[in-house]
C-alpha atoms as a PDB file:
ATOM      1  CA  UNK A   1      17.045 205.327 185.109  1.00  0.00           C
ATOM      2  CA  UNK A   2      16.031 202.155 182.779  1.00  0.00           C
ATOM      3  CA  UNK A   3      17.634 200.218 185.178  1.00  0.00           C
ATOM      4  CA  UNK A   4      15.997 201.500 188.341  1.00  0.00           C
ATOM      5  CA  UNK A   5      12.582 201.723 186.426  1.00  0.00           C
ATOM      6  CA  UNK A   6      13.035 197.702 186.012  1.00  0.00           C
ATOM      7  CA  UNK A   7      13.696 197.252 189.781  1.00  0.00           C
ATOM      8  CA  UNK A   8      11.227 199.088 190.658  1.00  0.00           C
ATOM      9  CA  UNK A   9       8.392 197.202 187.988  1.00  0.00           C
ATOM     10  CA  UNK A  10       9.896 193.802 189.418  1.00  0.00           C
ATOM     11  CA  UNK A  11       9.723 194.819 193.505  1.00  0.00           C
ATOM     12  CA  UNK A  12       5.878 196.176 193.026  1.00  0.00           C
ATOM     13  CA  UNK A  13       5.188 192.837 192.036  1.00  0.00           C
ATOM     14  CA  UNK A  14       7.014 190.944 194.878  1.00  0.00           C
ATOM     15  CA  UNK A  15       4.913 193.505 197.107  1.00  0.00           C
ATOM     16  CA  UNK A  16       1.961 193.028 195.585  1.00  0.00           C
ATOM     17  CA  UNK A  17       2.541 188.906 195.334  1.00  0.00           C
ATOM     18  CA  UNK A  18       3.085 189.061 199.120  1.00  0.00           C
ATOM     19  CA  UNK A  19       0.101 190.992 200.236  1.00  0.00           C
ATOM     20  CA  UNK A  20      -1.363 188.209 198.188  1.00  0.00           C
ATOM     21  CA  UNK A  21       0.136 185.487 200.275  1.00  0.00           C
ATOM     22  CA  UNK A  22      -0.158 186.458 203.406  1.00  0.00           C
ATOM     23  CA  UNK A  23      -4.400 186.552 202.449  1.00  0.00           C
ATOM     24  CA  UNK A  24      -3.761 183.079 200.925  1.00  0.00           C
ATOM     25  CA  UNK A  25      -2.700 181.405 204.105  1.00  0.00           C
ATOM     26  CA  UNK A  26      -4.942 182.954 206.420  1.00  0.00           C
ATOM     27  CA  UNK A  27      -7.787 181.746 204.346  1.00  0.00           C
ATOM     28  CA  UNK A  28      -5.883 178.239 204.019  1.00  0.00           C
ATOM     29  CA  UNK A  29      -5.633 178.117 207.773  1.00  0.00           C
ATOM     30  CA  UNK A  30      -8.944 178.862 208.404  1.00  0.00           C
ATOM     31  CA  UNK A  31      -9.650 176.001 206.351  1.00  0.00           C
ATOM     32  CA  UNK A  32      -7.216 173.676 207.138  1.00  0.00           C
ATOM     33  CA  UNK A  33      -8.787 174.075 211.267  1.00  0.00           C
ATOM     34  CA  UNK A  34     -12.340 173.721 209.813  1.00  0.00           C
ATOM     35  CA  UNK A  35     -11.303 170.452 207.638  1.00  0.00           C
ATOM     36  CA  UNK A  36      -9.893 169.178 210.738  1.00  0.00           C
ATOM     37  CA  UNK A  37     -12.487 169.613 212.719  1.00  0.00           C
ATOM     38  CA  UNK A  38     -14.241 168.011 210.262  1.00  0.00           C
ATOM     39  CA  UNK A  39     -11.964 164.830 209.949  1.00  0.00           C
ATOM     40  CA  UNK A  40     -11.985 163.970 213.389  1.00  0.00           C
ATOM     41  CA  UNK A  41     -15.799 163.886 212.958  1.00  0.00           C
ATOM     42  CA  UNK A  42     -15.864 161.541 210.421  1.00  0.00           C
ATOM     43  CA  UNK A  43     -13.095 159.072 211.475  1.00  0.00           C
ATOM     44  CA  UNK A  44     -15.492 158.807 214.704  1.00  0.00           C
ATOM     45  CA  UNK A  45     -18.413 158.167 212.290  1.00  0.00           C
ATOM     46  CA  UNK A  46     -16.978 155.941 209.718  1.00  0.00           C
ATOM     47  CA  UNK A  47     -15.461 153.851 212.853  1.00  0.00           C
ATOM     48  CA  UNK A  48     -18.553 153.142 214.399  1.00  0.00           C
ATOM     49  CA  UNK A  49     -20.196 152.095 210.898  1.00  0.00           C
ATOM     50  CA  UNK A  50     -17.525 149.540 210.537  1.00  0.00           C
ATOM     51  CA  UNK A  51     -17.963 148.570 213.793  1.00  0.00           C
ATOM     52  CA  UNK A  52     -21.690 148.311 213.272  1.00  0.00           C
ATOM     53  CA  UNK A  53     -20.644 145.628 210.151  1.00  0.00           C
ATOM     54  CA  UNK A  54     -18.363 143.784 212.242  1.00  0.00           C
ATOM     55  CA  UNK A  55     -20.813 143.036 214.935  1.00  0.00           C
ATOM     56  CA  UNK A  56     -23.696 142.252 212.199  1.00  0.00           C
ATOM     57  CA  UNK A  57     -21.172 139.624 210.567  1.00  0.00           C
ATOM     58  CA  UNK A  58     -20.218 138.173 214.236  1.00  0.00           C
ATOM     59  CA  UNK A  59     -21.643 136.777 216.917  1.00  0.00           C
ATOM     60  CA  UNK A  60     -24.232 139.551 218.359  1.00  0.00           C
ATOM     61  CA  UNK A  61     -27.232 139.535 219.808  1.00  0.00           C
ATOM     62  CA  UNK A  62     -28.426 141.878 216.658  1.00  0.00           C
ATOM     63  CA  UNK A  63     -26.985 139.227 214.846  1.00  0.00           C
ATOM     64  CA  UNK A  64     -29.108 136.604 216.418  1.00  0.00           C
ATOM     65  CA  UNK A  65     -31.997 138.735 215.652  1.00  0.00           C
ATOM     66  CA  UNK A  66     -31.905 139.828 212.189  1.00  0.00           C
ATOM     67  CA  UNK A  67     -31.070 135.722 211.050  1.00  0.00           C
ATOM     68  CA  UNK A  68     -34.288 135.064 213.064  1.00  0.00           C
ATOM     69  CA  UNK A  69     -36.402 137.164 211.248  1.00  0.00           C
ATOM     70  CA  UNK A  70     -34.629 136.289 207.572  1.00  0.00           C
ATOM     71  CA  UNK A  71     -33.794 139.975 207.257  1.00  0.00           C
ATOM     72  CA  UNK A  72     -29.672 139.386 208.091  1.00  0.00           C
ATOM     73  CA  UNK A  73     -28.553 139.676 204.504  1.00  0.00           C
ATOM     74  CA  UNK A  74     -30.320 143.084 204.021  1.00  0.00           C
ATOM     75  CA  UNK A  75     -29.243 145.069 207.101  1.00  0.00           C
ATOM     76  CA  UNK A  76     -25.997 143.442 206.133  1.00  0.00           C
ATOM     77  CA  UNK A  77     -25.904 145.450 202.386  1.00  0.00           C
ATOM     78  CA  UNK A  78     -27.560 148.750 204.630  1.00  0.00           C
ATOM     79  CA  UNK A  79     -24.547 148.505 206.958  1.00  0.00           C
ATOM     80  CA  UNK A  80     -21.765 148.149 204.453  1.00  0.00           C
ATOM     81  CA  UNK A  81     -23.324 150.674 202.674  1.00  0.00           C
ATOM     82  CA  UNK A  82     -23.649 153.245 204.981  1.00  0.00           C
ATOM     83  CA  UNK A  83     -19.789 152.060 206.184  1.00  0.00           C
ATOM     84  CA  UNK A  84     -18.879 152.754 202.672  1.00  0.00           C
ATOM     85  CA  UNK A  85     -20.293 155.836 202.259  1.00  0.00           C
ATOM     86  CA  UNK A  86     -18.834 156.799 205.878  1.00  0.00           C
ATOM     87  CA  UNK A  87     -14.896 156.242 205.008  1.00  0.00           C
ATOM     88  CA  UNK A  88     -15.616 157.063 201.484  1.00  0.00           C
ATOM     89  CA  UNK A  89     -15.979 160.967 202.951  1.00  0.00           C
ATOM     90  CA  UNK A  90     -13.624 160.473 205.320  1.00  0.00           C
ATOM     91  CA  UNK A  91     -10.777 159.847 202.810  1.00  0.00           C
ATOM     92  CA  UNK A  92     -11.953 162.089 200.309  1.00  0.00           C
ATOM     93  CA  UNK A  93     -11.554 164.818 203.526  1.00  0.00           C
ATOM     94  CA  UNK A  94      -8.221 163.588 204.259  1.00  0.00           C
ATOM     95  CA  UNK A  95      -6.766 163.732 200.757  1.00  0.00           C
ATOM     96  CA  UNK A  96      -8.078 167.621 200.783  1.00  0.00           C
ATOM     97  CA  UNK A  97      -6.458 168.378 203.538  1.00  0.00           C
ATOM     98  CA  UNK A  98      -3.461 166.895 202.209  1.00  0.00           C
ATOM     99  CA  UNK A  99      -4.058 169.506 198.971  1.00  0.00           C
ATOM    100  CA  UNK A 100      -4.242 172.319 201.431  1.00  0.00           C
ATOM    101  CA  UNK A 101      -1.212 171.643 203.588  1.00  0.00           C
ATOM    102  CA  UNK A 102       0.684 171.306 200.257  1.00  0.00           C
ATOM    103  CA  UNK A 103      -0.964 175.002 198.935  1.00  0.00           C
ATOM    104  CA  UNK A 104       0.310 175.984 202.709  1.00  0.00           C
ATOM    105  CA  UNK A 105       4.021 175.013 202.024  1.00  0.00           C
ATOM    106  CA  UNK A 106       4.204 176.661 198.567  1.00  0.00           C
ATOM    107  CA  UNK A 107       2.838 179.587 199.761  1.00  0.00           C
ATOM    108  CA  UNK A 108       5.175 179.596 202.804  1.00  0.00           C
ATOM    109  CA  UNK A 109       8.414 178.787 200.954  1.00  0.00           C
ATOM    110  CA  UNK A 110       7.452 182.023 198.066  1.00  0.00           C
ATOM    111  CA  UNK A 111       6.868 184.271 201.213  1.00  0.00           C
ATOM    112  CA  UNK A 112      10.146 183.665 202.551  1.00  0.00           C
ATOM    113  CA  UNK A 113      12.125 184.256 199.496  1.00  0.00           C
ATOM    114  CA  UNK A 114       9.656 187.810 199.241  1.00  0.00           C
ATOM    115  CA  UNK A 115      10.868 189.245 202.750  1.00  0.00           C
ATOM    116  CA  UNK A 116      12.233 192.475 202.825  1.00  0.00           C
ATOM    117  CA  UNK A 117      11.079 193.787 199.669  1.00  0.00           C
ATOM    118  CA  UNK A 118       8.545 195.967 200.738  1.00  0.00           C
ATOM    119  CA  UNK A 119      11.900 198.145 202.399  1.00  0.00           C
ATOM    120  CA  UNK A 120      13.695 197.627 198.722  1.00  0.00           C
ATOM    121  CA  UNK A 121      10.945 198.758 197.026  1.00  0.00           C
ATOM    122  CA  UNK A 122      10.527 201.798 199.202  1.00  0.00           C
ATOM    123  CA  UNK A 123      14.018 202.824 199.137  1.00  0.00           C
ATOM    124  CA  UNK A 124      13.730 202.324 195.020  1.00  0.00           C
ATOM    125  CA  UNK A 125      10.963 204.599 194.533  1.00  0.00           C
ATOM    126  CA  UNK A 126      12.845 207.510 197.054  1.00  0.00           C
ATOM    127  CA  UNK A 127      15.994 207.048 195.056  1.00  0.00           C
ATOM    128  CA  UNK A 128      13.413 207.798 191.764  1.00  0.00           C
ATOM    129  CA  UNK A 129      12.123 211.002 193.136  1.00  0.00           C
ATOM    130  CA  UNK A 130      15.183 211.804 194.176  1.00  0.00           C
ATOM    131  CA  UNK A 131      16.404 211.763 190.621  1.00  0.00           C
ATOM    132  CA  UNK A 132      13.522 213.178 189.044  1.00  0.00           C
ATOM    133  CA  UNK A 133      13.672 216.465 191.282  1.00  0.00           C
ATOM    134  CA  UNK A 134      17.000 217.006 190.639  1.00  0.00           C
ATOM    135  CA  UNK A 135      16.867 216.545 186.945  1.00  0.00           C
ATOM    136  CA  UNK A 136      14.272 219.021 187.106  1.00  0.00           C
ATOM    137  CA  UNK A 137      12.360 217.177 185.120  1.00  0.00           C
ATOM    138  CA  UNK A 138       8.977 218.597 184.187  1.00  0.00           C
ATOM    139  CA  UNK A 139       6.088 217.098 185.693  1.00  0.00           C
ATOM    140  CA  UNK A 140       8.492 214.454 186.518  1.00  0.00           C
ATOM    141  CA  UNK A 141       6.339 213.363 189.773  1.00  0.00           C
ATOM    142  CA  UNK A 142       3.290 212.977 187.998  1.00  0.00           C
ATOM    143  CA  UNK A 143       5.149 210.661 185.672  1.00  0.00           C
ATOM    144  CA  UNK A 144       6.234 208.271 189.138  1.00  0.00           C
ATOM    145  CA  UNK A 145       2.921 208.497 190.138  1.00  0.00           C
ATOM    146  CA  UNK A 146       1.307 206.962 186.678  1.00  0.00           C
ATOM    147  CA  UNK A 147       4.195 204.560 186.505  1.00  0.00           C
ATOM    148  CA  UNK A 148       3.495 203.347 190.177  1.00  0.00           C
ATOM    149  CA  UNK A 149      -0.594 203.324 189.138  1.00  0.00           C
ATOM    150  CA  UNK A 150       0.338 201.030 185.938  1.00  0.00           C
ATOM    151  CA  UNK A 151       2.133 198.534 187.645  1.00  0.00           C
ATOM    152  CA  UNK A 152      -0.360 198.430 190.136  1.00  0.00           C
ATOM    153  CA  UNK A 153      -2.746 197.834 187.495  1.00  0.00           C
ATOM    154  CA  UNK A 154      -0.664 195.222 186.239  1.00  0.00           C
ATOM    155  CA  UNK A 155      -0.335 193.196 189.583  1.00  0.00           C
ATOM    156  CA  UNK A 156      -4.231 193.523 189.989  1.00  0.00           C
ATOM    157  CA  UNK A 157      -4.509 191.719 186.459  1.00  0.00           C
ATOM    158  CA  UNK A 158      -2.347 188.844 187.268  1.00  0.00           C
ATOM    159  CA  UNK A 159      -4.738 188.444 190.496  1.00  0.00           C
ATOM    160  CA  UNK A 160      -7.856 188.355 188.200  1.00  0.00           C
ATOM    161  CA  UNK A 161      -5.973 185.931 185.662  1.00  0.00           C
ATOM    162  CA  UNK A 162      -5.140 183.485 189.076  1.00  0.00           C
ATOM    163  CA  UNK A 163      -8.347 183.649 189.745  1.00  0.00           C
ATOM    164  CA  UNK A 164      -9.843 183.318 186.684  1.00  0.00           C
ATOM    165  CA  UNK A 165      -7.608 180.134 185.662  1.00  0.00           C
ATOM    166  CA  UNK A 166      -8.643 178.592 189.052  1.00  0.00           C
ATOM    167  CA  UNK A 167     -11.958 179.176 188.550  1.00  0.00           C
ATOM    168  CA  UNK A 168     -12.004 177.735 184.868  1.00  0.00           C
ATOM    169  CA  UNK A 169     -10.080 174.628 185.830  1.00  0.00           C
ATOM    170  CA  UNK A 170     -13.232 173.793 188.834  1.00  0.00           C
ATOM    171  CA  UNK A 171     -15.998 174.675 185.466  1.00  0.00           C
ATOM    172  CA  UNK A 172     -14.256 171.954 183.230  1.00  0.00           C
ATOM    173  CA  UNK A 173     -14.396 169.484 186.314  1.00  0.00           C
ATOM    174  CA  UNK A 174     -17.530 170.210 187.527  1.00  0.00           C
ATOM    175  CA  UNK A 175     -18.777 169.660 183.442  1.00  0.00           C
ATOM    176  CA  UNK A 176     -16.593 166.300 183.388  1.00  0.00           C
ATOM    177  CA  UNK A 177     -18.890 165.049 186.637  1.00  0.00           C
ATOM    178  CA  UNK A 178     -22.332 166.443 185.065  1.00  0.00           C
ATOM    179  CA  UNK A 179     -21.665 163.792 182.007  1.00  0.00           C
ATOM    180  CA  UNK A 180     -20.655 161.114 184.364  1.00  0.00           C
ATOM    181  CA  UNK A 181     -23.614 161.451 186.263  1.00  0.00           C
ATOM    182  CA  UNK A 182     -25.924 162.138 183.339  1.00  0.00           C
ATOM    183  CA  UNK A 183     -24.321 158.453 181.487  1.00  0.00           C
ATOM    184  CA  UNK A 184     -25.505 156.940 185.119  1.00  0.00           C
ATOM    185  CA  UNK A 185     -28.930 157.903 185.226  1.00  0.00           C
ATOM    186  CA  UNK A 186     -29.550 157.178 181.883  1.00  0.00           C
ATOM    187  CA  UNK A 187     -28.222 153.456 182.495  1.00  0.00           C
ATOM    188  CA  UNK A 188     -29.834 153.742 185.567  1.00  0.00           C
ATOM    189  CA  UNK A 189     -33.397 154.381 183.680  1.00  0.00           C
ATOM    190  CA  UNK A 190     -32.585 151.249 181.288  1.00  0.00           C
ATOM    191  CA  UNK A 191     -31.633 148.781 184.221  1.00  0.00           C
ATOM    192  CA  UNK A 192     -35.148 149.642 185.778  1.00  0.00           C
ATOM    193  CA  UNK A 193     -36.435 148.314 182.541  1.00  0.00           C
ATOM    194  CA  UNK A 194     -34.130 144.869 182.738  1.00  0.00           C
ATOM    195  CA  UNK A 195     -30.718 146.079 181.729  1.00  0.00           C
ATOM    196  CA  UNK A 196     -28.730 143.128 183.059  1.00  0.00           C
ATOM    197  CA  UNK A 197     -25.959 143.158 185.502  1.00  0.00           C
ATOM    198  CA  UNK A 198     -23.764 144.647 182.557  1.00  0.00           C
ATOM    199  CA  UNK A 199     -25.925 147.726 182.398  1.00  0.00           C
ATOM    200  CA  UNK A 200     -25.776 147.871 186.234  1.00  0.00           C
ATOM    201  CA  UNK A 201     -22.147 147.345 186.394  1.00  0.00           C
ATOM    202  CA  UNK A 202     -21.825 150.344 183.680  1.00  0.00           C
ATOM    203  CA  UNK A 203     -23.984 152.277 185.769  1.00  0.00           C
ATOM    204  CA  UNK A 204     -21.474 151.982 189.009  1.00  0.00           C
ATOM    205  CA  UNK A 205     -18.157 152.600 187.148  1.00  0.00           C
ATOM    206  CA  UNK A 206     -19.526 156.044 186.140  1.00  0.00           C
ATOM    207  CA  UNK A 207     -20.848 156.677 189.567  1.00  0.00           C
ATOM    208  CA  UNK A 208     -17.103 155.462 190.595  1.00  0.00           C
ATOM    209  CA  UNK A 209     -15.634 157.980 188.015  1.00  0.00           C
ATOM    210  CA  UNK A 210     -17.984 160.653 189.279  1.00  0.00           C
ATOM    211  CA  UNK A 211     -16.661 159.810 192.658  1.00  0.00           C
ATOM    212  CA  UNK A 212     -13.069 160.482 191.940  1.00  0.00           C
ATOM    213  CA  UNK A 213     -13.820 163.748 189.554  1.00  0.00           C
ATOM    214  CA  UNK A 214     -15.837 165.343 192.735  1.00  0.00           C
ATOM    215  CA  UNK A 215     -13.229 164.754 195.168  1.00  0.00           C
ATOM    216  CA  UNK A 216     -10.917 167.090 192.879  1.00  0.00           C
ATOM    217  CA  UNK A 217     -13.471 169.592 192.646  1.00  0.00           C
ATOM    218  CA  UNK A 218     -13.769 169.890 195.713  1.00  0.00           C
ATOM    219  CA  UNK A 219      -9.780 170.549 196.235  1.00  0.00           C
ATOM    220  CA  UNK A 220     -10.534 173.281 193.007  1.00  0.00           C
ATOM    221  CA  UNK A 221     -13.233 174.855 194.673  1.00  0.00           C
ATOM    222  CA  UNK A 222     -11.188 175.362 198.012  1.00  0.00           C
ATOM    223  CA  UNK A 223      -8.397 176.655 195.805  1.00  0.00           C
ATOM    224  CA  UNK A 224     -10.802 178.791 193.756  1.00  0.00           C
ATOM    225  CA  UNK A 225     -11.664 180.280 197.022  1.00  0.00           C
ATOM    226  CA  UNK A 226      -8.539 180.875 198.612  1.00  0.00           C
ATOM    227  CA  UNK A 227      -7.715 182.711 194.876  1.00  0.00           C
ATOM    228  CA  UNK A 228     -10.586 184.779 195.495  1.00  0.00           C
ATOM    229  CA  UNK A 229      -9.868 186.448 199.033  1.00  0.00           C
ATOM    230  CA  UNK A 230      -8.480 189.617 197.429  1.00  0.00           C
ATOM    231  CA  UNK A 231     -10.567 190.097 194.597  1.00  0.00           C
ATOM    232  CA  UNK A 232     -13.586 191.706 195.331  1.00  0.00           C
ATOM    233  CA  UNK A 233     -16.406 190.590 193.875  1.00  0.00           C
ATOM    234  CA  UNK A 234     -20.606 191.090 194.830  1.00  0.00           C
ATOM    235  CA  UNK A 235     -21.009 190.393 198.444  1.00  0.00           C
ATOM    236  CA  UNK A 236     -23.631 188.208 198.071  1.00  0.00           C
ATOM    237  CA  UNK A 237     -21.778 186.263 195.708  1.00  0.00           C
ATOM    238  CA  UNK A 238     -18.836 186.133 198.206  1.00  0.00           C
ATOM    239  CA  UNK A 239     -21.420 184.376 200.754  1.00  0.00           C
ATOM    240  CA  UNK A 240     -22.025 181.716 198.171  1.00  0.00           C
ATOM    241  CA  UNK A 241     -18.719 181.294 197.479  1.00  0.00           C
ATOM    242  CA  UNK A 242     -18.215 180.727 200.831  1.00  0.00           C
ATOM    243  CA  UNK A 243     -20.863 177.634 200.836  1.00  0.00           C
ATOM    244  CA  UNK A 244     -18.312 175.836 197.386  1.00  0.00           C
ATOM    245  CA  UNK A 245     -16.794 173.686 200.201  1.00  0.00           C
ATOM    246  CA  UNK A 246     -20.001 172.176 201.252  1.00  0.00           C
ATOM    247  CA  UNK A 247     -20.786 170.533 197.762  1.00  0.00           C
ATOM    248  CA  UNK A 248     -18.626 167.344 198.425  1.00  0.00           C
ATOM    249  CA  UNK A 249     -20.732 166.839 201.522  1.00  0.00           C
ATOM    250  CA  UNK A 250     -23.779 166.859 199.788  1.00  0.00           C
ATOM    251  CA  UNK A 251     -22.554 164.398 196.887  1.00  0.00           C
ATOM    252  CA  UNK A 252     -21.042 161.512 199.374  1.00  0.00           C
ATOM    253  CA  UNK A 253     -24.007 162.188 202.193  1.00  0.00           C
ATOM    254  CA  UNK A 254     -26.304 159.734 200.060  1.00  0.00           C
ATOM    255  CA  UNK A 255     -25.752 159.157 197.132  1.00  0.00           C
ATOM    256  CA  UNK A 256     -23.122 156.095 197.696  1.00  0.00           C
ATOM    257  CA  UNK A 257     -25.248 154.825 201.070  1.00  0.00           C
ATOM    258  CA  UNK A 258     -27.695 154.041 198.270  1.00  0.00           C
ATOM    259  CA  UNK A 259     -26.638 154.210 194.510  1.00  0.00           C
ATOM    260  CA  UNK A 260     -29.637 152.332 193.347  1.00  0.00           C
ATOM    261  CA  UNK A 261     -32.025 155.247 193.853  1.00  0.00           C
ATOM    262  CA  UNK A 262     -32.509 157.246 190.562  1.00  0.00           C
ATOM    263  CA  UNK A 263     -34.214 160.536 192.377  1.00  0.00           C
ATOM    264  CA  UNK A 264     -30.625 160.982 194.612  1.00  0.00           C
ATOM    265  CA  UNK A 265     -28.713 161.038 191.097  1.00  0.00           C
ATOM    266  CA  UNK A 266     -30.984 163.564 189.930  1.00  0.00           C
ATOM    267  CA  UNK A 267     -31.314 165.333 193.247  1.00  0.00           C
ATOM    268  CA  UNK A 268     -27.107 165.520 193.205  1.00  0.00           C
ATOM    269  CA  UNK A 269     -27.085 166.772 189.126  1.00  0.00           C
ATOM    270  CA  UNK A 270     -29.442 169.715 190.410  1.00  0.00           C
ATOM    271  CA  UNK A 271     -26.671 170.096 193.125  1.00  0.00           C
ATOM    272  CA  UNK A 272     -23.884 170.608 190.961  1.00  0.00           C
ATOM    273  CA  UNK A 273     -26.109 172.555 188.124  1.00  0.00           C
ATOM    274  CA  UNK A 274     -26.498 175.478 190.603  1.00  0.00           C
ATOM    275  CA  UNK A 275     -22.718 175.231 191.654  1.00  0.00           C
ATOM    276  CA  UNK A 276     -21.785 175.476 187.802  1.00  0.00           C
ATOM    277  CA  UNK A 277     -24.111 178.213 187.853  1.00  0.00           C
ATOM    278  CA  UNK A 278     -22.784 180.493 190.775  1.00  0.00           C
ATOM    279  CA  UNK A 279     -18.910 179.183 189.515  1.00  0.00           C
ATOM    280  CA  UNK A 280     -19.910 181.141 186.115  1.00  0.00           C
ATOM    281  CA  UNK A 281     -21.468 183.993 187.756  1.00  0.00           C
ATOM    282  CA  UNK A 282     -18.046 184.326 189.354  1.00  0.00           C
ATOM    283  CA  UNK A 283     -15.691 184.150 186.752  1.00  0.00           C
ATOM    284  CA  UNK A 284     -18.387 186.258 184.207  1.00  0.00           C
ATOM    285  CA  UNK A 285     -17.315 189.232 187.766  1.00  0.00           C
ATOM    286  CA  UNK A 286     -13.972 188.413 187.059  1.00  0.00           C
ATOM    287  CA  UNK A 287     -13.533 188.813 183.200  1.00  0.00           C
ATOM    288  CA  UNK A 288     -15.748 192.142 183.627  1.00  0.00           C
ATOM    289  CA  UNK A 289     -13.394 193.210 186.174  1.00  0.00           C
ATOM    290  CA  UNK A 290      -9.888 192.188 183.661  1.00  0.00           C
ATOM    291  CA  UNK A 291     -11.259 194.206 181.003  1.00  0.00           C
ATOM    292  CA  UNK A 292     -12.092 197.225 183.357  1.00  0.00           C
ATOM    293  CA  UNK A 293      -8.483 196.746 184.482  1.00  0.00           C
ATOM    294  CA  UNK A 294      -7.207 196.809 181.303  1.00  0.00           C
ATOM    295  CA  UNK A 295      -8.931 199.953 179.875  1.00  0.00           C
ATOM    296  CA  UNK A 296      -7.847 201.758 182.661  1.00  0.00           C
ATOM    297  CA  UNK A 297      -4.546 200.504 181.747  1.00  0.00           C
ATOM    298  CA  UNK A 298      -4.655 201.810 178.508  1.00  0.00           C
ATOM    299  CA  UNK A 299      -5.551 205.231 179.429  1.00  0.00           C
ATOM    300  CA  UNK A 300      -2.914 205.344 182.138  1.00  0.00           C
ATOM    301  CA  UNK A 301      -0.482 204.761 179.398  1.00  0.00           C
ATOM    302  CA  UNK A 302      -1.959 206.547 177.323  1.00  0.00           C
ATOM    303  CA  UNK A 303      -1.746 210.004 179.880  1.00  0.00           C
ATOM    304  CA  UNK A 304       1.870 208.786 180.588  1.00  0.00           C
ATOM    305  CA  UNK A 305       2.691 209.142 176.983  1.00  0.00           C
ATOM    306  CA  UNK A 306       1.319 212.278 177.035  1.00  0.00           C
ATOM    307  CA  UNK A 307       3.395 213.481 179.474  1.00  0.00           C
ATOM    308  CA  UNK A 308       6.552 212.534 178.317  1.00  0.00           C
ATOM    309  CA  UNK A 309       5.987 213.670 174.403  1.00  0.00           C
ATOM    310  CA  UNK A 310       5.165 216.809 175.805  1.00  0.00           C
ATOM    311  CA  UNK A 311       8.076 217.020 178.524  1.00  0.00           C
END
């Protein structure tokens, strides 16, 4: 009975795992489609922005006109900037959708090895109360039906853990990018005051950090989502959630297409404050939901031991 009591712990798990899969990749396909979408978009855009520098720097009649009036050099910096800013979103896109058809794979891979066990784990738990009627066992069904609860329980916890973790992991990074952005505007404050070209170059490498740290997030947050399509948590929450893939948009729209301006590094700190924010609210759901889990845990145990003293 050990022995079947083991398969039958390890093949609730594999069930439960799957169910968890197959929500996974729906919700990664949805975004993968979406992030395409997307791409195509700005490949179009950030094209036509380096097109837009290549005719300023040749031999156009915009060209011609901006030398005439002396302003050639500064729609020149607007141009590049707004081309940088353009393929700057466009690869940070691309390398997300790289993360996602990676999280696809793995997910595809463990649901192949998990077919079929959904039949094993049926014909595992007849075969148990098969065995507990004809032992004759008292209250021998109840006892299959708080083992099946607990282990239910159990799968349900490593769910909230997932999530948890995931969510955690997108809270440290979005942290790491509030000090880089935070060391920029204060250099930022002191080059308006004659900081030097050090103080501006100081000023651009955290920008540049802040860059690479929010193109991660963003890969967290879609990950933190996809972890969270089983776990319920407050429906309006769930909507904002739902927005987490929108912050990387917001960061890149401006903020490179013109660095210099203080009031789009604060506008973009406010950003990611209330992202922090609803990330906490979320995983604050989530711990109050693993220690519910847990105490009702305990007490199944607890009536299971019951039952089995007093069998």
């Amino acid at each position: 009975m050990d022995y079947l009591n083991e398969q039958i712990r390890l093949l609730q798990q594999k069930v439960s795992r799957k169910k968890h899969l197959h929500a996974r990749v729906c919700n990664l396909r949805g975004q993968r489609s979406a992030l395409q979408y997307k791409i195509a978009a700005l490949q179009t855009s950030a094209m036509k922005e380096e097109a837009d520098v290549v005719r300023l720097e040749g031999r156009s009649l915009a060209s011609f006109y901006y030398n005439v009036i002396g302003k050639m050099d500064e729609k020149l910096d607007q141009e590049r900037r707004e081309a940088y800013a353009a393929r700057v979103k466009c690869d940070a896109a691309v390398r997300e959708l790289d993360a996602i058809e990676r999280d696809l794979a793995q997910c595809s891979t463990e649901l192949n090895a998990l077919d079929l066990c959904e039949e094993h784990y049926r014909l595992c738990l007849e075969e148990k109360a098969a065995a507990i009627k004809a032992s004759g066992f008292p209250d021998g069904l109840q006892i299959l039906r708080l083992e099946t609860l607990i282990q239910l329980r159990e799968c349900h916890m490593k769910e909230l853990n997932e999530a948890l973790d995931a969510g955690k992991a997108a809270l440290f990074t979005a942290m790491q990018i509030q000090s880089s952005l935070e060391s920029a505007e204060a250099l930022g404050t002191w080059d308006m005051f004659g900081g030097g070209m050090l103080t501006d170059l100081a000023k651009h490498e955290h920008l540049d950090t802040a860059q690479t740290m929010v193109e991660k997030l963003q890969i967290q947050l879609r990950r933190f989502q996809s972890e969270l399509t089983d776990v319920s948590i407050d429906a309006d929450l769930q909507i904002s959630v739902e927005g987490f893939t929108c912050f990387a948009d917001f960061f890149f729209d401006g903020l490179f297409a013109d660095w210099a301006v203080m009031d789009r590094i604060g506008q973009t700190r406010s950003r990611l404050r209330r992202t922090s924010d609803l990330i906490s609210r979320v995983i604050r759901q989530l711990e109050e939901q693993t220690g519910a889990t847990a105490s009702e845990m305990e007490n199944d145990r607890h009536n299971l031991n019951t039952l089995i003293i007093n069998a």
